[in-house]
C-alpha atoms as a PDB file:
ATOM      1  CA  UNK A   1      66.298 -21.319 152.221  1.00  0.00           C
ATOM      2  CA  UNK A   2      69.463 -19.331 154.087  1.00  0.00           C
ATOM      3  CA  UNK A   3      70.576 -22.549 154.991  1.00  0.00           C
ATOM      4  CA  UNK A   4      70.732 -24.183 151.482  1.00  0.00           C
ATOM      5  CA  UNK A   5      72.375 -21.160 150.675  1.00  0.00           C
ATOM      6  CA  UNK A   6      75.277 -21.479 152.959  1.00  0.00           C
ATOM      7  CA  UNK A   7      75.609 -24.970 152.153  1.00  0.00           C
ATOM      8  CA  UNK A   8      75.690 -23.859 148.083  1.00  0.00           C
ATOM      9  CA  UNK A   9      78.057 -21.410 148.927  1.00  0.00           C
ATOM     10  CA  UNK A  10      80.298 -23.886 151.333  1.00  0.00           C
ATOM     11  CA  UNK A  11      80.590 -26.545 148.248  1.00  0.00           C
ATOM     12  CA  UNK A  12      81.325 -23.802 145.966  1.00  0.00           C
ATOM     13  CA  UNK A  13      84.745 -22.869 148.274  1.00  0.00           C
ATOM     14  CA  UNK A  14      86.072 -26.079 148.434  1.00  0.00           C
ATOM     15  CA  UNK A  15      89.139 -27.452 146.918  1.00  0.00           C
ATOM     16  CA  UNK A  16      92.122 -25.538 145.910  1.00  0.00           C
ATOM     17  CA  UNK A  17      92.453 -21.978 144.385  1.00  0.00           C
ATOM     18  CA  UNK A  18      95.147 -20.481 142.656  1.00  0.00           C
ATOM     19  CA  UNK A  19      95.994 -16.253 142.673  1.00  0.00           C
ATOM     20  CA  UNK A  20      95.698 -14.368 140.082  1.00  0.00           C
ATOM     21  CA  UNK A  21      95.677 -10.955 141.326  1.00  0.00           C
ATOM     22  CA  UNK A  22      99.387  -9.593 140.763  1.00  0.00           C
ATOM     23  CA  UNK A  23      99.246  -6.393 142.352  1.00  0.00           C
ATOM     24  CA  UNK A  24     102.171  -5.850 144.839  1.00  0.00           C
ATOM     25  CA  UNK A  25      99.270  -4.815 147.795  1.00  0.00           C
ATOM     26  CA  UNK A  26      98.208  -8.583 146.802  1.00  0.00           C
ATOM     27  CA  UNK A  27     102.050 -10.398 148.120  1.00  0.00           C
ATOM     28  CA  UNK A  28     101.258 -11.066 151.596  1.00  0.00           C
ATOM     29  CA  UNK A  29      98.346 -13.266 150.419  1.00  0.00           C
ATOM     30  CA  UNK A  30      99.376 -17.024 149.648  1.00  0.00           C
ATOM     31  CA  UNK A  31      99.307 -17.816 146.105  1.00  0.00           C
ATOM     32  CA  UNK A  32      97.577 -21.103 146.381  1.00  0.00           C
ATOM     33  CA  UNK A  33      94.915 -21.648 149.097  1.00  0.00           C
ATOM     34  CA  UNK A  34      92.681 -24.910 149.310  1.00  0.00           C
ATOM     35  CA  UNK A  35      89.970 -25.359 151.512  1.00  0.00           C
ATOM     36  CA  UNK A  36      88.617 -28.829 153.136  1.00  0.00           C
ATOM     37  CA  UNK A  37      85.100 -30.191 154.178  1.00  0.00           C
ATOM     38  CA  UNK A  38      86.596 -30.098 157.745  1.00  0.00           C
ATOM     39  CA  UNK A  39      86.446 -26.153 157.846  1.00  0.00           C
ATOM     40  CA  UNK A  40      90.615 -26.165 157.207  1.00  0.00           C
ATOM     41  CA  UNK A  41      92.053 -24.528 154.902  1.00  0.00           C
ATOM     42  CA  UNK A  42      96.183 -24.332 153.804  1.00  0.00           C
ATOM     43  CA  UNK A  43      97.689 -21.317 151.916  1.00  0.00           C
ATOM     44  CA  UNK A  44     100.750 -22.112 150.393  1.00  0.00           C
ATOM     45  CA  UNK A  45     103.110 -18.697 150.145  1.00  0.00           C
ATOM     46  CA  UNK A  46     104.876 -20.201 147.002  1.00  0.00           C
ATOM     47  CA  UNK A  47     107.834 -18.851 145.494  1.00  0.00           C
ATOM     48  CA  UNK A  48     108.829 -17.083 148.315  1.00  0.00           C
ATOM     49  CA  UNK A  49     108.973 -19.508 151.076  1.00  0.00           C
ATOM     50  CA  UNK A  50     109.368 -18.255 154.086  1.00  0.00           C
ATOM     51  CA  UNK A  51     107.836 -14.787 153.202  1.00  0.00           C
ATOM     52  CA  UNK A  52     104.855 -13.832 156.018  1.00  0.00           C
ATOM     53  CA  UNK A  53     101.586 -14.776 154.492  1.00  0.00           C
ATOM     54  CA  UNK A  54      98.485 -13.292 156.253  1.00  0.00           C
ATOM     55  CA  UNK A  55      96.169 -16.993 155.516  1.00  0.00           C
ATOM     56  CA  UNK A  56      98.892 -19.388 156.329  1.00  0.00           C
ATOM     57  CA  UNK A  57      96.534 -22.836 157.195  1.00  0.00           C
ATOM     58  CA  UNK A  58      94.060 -22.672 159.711  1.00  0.00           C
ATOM     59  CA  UNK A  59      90.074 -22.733 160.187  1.00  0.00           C
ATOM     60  CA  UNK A  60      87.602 -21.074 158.015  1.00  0.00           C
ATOM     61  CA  UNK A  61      83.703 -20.554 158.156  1.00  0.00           C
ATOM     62  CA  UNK A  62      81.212 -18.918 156.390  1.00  0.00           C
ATOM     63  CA  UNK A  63      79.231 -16.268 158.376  1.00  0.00           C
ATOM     64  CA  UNK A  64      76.598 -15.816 155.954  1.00  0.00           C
ATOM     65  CA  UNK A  65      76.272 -16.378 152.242  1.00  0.00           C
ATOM     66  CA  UNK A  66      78.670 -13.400 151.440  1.00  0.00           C
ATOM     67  CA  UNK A  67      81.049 -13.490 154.756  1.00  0.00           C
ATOM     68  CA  UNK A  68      84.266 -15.724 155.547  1.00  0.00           C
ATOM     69  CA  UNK A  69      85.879 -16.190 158.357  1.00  0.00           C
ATOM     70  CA  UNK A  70      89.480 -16.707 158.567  1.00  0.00           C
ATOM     71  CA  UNK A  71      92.277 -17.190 160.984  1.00  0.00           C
ATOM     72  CA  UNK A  72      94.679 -15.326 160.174  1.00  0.00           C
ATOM     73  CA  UNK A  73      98.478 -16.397 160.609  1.00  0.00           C
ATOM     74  CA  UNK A  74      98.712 -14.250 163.497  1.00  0.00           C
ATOM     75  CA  UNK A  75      95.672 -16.159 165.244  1.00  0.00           C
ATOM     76  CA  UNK A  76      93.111 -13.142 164.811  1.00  0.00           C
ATOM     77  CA  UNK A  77      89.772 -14.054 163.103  1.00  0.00           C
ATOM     78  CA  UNK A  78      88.633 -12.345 160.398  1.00  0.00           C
ATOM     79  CA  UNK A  79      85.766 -11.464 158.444  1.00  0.00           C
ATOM     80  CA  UNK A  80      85.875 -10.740 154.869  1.00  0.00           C
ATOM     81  CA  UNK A  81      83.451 -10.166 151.717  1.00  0.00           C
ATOM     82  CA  UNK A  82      83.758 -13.430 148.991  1.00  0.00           C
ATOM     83  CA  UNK A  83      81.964 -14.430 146.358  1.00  0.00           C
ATOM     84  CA  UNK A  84      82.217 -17.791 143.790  1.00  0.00           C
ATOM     85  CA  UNK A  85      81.278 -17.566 140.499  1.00  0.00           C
ATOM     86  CA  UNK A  86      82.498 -19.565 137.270  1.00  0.00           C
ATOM     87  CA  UNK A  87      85.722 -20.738 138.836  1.00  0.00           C
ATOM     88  CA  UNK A  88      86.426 -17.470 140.431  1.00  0.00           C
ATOM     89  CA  UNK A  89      86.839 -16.855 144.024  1.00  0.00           C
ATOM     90  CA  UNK A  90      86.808 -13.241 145.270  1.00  0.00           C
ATOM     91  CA  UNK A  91      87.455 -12.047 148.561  1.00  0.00           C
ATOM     92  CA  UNK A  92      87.448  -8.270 149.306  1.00  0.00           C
ATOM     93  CA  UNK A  93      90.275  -7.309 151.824  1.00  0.00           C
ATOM     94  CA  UNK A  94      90.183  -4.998 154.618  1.00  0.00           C
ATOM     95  CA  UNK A  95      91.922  -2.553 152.897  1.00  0.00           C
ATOM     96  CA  UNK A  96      89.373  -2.571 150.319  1.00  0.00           C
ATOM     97  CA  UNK A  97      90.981  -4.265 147.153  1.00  0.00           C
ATOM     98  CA  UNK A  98      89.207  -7.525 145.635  1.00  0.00           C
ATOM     99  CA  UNK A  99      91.761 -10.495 145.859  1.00  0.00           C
ATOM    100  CA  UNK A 100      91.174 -12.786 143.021  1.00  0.00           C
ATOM    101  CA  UNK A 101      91.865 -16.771 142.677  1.00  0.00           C
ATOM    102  CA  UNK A 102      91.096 -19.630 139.840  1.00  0.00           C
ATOM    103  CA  UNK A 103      90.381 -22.793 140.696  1.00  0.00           C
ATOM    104  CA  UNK A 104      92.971 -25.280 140.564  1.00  0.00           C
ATOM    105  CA  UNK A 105      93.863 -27.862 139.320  1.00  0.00           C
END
């Protein structure tokens, strides 16, 4: 059962996401992020090219059911809270706030 629940949850990520949370802790988060079947994923800053961005493009992979991992653009790995539901991805930060995206077109 845990495994079809990974899987679930895997499908659920894919594809691309755009931000919606507007909050200035939010900026150094890309505003569009899309994740692949290969365990990739690409975060596009936009607007402000060439602004850091924590999740720049790298690997991703889900923990558990309720965990991602993500390298970060400094090469660290990190662990984070997420959920999917109705087109809304969720991903709690370590400082606490909940980053929000809608799926994408």
């Amino acid at each position: 059962m845990a495994t079809r629940d990974l899987e679930t949850r895997r499908l659920a990520l894919l594809g691309r996401w755009q931000k919606t949370t507007t909050s200035p802790w939010a900026s150094p988060y890309p505003n569009e992020m899309d994740f692949d079947e290969r365990g990739i994923y690409f975060g596009n800053p936009g607007p402000s090219e060439g602004a850091f961005t924590i999740w720049d493009s790298g690997g991703y992979e889900l923990v558990d059911p309720d965990h991602l991992r993500i390298s970060t653009a400094t090469d660290e790995e990190r662990t984070y809270r997420f959920s999917v539901s109705e087109g809304v991805l969720q991903v709690t930060v370590p400082e606490g706030s909940v980053l929000e995206y809608r799926r994408g077109p």
